[in-house]
C-alpha atoms as a PDB file:
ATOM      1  CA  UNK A   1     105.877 111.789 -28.581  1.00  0.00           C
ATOM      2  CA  UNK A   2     104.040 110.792 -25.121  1.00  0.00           C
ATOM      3  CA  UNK A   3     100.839 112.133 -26.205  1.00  0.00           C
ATOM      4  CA  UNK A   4     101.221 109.783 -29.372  1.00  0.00           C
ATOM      5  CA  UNK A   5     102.287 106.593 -27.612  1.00  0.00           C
ATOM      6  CA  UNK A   6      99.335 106.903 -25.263  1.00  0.00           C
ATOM      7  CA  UNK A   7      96.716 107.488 -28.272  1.00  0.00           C
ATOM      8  CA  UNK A   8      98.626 104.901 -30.302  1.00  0.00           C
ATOM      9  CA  UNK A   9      99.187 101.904 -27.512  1.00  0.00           C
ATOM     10  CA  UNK A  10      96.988 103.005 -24.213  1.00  0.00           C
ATOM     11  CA  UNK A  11     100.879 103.553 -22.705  1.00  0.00           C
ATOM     12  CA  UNK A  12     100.038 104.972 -19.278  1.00  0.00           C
ATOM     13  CA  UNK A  13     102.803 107.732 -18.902  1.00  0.00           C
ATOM     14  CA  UNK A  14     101.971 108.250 -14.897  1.00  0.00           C
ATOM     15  CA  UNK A  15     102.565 104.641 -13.248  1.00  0.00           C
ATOM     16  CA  UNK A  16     106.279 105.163 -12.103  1.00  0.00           C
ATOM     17  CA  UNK A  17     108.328 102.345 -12.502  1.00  0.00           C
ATOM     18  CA  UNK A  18     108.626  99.951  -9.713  1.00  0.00           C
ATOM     19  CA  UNK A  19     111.859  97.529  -9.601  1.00  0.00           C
ATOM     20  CA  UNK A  20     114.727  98.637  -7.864  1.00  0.00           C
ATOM     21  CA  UNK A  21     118.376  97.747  -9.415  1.00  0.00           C
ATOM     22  CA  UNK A  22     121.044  96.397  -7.297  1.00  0.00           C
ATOM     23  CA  UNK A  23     124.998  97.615  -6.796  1.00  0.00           C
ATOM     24  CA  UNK A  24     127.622  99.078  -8.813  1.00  0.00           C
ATOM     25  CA  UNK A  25     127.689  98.534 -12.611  1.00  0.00           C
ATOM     26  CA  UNK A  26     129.811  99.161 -15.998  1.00  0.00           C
ATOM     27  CA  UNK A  27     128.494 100.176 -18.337  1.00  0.00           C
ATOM     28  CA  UNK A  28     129.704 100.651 -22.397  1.00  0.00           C
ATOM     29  CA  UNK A  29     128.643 103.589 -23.648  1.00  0.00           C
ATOM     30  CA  UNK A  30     127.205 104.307 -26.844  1.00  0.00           C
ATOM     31  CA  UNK A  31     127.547 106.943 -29.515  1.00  0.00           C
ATOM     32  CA  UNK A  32     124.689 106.313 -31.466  1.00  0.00           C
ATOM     33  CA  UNK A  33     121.890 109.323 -32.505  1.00  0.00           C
ATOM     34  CA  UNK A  34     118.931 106.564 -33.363  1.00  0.00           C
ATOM     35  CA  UNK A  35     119.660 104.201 -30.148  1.00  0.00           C
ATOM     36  CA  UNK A  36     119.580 107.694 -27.607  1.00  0.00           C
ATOM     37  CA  UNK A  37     116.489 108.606 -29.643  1.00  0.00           C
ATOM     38  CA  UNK A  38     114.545 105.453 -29.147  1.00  0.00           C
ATOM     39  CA  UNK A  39     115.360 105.625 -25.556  1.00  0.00           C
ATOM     40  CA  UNK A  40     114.207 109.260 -25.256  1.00  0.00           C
ATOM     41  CA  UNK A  41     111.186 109.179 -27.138  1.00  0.00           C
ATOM     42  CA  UNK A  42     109.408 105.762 -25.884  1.00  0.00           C
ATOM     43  CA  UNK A  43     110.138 106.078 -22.181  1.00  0.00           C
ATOM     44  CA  UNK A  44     107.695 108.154 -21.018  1.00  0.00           C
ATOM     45  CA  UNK A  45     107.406 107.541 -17.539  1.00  0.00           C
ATOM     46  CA  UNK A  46     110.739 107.880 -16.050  1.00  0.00           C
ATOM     47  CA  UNK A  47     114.127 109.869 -15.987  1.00  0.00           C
ATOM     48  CA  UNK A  48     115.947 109.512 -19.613  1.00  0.00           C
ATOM     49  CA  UNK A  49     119.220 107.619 -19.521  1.00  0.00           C
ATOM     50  CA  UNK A  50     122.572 107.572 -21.496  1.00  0.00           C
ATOM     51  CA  UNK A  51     122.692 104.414 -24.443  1.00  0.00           C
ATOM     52  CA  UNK A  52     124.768 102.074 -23.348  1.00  0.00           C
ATOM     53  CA  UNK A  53     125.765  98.374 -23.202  1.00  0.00           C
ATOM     54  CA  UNK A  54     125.653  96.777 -19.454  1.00  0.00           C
ATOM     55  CA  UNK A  55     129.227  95.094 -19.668  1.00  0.00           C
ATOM     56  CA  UNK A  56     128.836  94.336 -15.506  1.00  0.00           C
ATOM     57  CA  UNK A  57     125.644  94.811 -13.601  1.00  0.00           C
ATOM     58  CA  UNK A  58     124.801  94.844  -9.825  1.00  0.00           C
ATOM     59  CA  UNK A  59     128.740  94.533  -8.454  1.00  0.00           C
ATOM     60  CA  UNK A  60     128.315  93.996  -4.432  1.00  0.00           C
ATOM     61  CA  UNK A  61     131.661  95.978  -3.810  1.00  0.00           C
ATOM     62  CA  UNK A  62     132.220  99.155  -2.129  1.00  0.00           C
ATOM     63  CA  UNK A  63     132.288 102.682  -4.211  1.00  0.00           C
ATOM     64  CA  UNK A  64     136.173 103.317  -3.067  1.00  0.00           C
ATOM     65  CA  UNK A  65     137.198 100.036  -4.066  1.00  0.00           C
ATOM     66  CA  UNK A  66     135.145 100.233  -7.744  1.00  0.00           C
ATOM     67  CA  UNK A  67     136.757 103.631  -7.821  1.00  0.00           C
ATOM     68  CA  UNK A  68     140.519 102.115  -7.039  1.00  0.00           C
ATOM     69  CA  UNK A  69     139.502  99.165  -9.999  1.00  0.00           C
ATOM     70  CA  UNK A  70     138.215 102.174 -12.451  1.00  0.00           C
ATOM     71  CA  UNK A  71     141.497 104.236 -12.086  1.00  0.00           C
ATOM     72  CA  UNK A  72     143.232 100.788 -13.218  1.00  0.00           C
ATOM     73  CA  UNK A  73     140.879 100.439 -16.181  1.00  0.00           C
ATOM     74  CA  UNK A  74     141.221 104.480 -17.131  1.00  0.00           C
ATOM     75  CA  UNK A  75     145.301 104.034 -17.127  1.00  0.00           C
ATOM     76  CA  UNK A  76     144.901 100.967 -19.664  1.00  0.00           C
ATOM     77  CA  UNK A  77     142.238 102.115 -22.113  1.00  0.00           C
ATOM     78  CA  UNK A  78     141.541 105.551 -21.721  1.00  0.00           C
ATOM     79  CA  UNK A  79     142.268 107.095 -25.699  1.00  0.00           C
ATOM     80  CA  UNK A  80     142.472 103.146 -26.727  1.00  0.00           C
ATOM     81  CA  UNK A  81     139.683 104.117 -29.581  1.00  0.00           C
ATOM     82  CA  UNK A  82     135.628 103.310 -30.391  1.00  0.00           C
ATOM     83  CA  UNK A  83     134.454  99.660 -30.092  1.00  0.00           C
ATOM     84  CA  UNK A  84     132.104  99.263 -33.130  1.00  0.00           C
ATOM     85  CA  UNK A  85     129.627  96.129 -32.698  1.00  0.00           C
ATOM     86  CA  UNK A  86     126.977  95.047 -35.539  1.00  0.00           C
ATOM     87  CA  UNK A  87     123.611  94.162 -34.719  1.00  0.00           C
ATOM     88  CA  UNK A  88     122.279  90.440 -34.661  1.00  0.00           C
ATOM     89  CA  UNK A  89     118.550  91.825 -35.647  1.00  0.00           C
ATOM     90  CA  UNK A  90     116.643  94.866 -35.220  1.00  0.00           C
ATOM     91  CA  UNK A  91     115.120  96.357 -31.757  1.00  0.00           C
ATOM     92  CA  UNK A  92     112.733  93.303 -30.342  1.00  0.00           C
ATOM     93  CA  UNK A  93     111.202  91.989 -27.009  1.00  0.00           C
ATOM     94  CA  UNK A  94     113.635  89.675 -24.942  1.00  0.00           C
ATOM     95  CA  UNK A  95     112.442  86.394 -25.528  1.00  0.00           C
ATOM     96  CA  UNK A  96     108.593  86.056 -26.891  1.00  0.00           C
ATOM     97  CA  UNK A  97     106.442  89.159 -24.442  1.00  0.00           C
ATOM     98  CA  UNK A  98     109.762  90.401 -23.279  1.00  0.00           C
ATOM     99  CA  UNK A  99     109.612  89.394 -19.638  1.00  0.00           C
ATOM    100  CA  UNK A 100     112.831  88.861 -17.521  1.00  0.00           C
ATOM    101  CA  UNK A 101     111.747  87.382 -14.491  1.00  0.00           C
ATOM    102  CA  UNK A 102     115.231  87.363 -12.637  1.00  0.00           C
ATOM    103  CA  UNK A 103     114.763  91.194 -12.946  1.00  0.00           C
ATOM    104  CA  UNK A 104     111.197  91.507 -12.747  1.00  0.00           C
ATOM    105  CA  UNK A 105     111.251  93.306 -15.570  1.00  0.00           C
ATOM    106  CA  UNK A 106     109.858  93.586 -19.227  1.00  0.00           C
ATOM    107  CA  UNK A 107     112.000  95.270 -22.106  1.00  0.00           C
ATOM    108  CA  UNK A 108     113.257  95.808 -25.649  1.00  0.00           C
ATOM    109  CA  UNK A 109     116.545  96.041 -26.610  1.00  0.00           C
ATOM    110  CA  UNK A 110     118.968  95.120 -29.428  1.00  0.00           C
ATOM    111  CA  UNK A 111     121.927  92.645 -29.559  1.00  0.00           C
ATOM    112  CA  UNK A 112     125.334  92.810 -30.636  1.00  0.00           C
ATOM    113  CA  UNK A 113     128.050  90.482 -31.695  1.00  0.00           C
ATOM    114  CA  UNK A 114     130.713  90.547 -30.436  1.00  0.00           C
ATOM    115  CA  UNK A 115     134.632  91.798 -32.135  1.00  0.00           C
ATOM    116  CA  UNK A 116     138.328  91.499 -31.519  1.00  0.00           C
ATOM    117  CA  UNK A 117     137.904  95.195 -29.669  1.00  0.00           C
ATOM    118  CA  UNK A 118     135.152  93.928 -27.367  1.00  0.00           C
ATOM    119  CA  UNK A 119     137.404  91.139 -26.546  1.00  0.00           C
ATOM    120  CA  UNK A 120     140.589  93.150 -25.685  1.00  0.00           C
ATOM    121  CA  UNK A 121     137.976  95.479 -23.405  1.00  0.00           C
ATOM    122  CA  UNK A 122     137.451  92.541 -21.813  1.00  0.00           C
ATOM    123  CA  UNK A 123     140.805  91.814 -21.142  1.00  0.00           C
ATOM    124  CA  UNK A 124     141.476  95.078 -19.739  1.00  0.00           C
ATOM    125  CA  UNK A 125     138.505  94.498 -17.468  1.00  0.00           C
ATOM    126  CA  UNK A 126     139.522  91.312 -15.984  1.00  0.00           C
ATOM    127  CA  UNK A 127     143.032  92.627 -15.589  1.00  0.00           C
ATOM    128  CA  UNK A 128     141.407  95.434 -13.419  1.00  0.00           C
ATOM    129  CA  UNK A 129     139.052  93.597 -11.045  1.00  0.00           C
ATOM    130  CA  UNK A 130     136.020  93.259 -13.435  1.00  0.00           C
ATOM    131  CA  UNK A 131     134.401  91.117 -15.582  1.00  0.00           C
ATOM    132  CA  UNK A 132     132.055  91.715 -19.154  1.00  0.00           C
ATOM    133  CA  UNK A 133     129.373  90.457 -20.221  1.00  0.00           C
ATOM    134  CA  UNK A 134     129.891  87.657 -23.200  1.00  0.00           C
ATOM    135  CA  UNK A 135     126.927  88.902 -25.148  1.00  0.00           C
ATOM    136  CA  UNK A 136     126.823  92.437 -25.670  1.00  0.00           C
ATOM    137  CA  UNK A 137     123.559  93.963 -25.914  1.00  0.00           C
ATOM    138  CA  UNK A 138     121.256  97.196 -25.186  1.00  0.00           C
ATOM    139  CA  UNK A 139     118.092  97.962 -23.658  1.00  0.00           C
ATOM    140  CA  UNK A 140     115.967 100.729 -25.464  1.00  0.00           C
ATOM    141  CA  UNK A 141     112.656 100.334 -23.430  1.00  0.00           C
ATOM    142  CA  UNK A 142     112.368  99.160 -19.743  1.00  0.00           C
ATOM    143  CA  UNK A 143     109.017  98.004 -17.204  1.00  0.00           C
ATOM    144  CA  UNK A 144     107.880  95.780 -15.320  1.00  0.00           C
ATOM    145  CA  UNK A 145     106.103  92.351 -16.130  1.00  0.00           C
ATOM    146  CA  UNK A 146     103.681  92.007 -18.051  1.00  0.00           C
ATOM    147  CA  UNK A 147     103.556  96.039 -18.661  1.00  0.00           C
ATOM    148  CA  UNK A 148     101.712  97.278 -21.846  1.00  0.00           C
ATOM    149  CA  UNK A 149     103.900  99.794 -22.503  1.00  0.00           C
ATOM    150  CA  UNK A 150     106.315  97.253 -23.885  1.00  0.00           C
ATOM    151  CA  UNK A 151     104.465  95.115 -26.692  1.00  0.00           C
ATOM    152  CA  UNK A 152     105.048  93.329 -30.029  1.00  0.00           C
ATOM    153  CA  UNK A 153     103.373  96.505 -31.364  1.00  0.00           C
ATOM    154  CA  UNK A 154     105.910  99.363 -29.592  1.00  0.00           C
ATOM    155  CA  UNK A 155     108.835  97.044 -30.986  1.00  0.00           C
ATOM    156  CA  UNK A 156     107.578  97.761 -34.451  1.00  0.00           C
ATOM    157  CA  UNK A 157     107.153 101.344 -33.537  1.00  0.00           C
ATOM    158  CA  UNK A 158     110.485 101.697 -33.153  1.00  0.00           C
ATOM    159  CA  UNK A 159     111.720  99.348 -35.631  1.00  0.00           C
ATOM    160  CA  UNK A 160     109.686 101.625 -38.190  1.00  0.00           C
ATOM    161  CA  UNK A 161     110.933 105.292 -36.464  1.00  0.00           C
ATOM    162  CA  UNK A 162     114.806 103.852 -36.742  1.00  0.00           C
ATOM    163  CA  UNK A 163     114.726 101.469 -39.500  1.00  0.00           C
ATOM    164  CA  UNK A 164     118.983 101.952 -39.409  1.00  0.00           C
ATOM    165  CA  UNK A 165     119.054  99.725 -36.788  1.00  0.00           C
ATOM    166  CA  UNK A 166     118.657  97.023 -38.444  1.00  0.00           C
ATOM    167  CA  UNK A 167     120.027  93.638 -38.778  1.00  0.00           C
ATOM    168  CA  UNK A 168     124.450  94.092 -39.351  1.00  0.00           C
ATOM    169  CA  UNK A 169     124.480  97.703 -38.867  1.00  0.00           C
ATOM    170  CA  UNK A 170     127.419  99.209 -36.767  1.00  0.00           C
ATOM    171  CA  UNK A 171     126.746 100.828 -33.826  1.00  0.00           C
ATOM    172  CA  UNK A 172     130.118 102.493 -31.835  1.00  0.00           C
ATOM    173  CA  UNK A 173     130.863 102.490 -28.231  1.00  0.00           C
ATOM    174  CA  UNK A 174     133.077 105.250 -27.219  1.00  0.00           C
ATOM    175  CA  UNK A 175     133.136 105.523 -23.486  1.00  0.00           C
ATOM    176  CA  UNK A 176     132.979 103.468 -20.307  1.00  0.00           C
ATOM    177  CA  UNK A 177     130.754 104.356 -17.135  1.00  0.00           C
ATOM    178  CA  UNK A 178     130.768 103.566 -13.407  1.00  0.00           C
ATOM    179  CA  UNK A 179     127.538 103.865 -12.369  1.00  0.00           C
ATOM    180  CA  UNK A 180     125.983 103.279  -9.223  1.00  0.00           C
ATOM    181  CA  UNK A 181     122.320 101.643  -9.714  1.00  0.00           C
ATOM    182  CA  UNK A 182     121.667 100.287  -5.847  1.00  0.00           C
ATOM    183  CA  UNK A 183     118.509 100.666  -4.770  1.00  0.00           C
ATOM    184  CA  UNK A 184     117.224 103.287  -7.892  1.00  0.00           C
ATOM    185  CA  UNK A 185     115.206 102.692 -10.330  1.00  0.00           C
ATOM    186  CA  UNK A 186     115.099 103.054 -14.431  1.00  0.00           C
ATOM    187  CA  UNK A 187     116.915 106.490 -14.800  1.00  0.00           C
ATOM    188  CA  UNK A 188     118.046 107.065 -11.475  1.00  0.00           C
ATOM    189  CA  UNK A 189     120.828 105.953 -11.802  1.00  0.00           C
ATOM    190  CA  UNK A 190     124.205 108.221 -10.995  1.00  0.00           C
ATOM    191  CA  UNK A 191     127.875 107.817 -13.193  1.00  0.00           C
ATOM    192  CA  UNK A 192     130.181 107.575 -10.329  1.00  0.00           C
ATOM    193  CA  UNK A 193     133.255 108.432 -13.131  1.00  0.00           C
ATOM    194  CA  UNK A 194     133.800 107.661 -17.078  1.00  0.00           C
ATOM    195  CA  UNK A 195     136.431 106.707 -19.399  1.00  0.00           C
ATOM    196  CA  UNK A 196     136.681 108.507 -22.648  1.00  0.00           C
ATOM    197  CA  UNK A 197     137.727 106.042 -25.678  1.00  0.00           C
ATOM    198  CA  UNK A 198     137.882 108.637 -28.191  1.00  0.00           C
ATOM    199  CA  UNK A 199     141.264 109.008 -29.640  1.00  0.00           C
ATOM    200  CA  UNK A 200     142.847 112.790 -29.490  1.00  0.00           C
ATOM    201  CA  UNK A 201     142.717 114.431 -32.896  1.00  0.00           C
ATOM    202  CA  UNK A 202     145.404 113.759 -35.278  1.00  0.00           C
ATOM    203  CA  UNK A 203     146.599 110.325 -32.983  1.00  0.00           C
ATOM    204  CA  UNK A 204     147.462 107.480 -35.796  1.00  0.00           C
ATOM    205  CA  UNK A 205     145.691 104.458 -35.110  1.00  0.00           C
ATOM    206  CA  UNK A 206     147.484 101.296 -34.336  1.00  0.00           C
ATOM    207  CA  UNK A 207     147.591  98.324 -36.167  1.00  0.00           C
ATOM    208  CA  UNK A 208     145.690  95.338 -35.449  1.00  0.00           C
ATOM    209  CA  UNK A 209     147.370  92.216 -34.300  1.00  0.00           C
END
């Protein structure tokens, strides 16, 4: 695949990636085959990373005390069950070449609505000393600005290697990660400690209020 994106788009698969992310973060973790793929296959020039939705980014707290407010959050949703989401549209640039200044960074991603399960998440998050992020969404290609490896024409790429994620399909969630992010850079990043929201086998599923 890196051989192919360089003789397809000129994407230079040495320059390492430059910006530097900031403190502790939450992430929602996805359990989606096409969205891991993208990220695998068109990020050649740094450290793979798990799919995932940020639900807080760049908390300026201490690791013991995001550890005390993730034990809270394991107790109260730990085996609580997947969070599906549905796409708003398929993988694009954010906003017209993709640039997010405040991050100094260029990217693709996809967006999500949002659901009643997102919402009760949410909840549980405030309840435990965190907040979430009221539109739900995941990057699938990261640089910096004004990078060529993240164009118009890699967006179609991918829209044409995954065409299932496309506008209203389902995508599931079924974890939650601590991960620390300060000072690394794309795919440096390190999962301090993880929820599991997979229900055991053979647990009944509650009904919805």
């Amino acid at each position: 695949m890196g051989a192919l994106l360089t003789r397809l788009y000129g994407i230079d698969q040495t320059t390492p990636y430059g910006f530097k992310f900031s403190g502790i973060t939450l992430w929602l973790l996805a359990a989606d085959a096409g969205v891991q793929r993208v990220i695998d296959n068109y990020n050649p020039n740094c450290p793979r990373w798990l799919a995932h939705s940020t639900l807080q980014y760049g908390m300026q707290i201490g690791e013991a005390d995001a550890l005390r407010r993730f034990a809270r959050l394991k107790n109260a949703v730990e085996g609580s069950g997947p969070i599906t989401l549905r796409l708003t549209g398929p993988p694009d640039l954010y906003g017209p070449y993709g640039d997010v200044p405040p991050y100094q960074m260029r990217g693709i991603g996809v967006m999500f609505r949002g659901s009643p399960a997102y919402d009760q998440l949410r909840q549980h998050l405030a309840a435990s000393g965190f907040a979430a992020s009221s539109f739900p969404h995941t990057s699938l290609v990261y640089d910096w600005i004004g990078s060529p490896r993240v164009t118009n024409d890699v967006a179609e790429a991918i829209r044409a290697a995954v065409p299932e994620l496309s506008y209203g399909a389902e995508v599931a969630f079924d974890g939650v990660a601590l991960v620390d992010m300060r000072g690394r850079s794309v795919g440096e990043w390190e999962i301090l400690d993880r929820i599991s929201l997979a229900r055991e086998p053979g647990e009944p599923i509650a009904a919805a209020a």
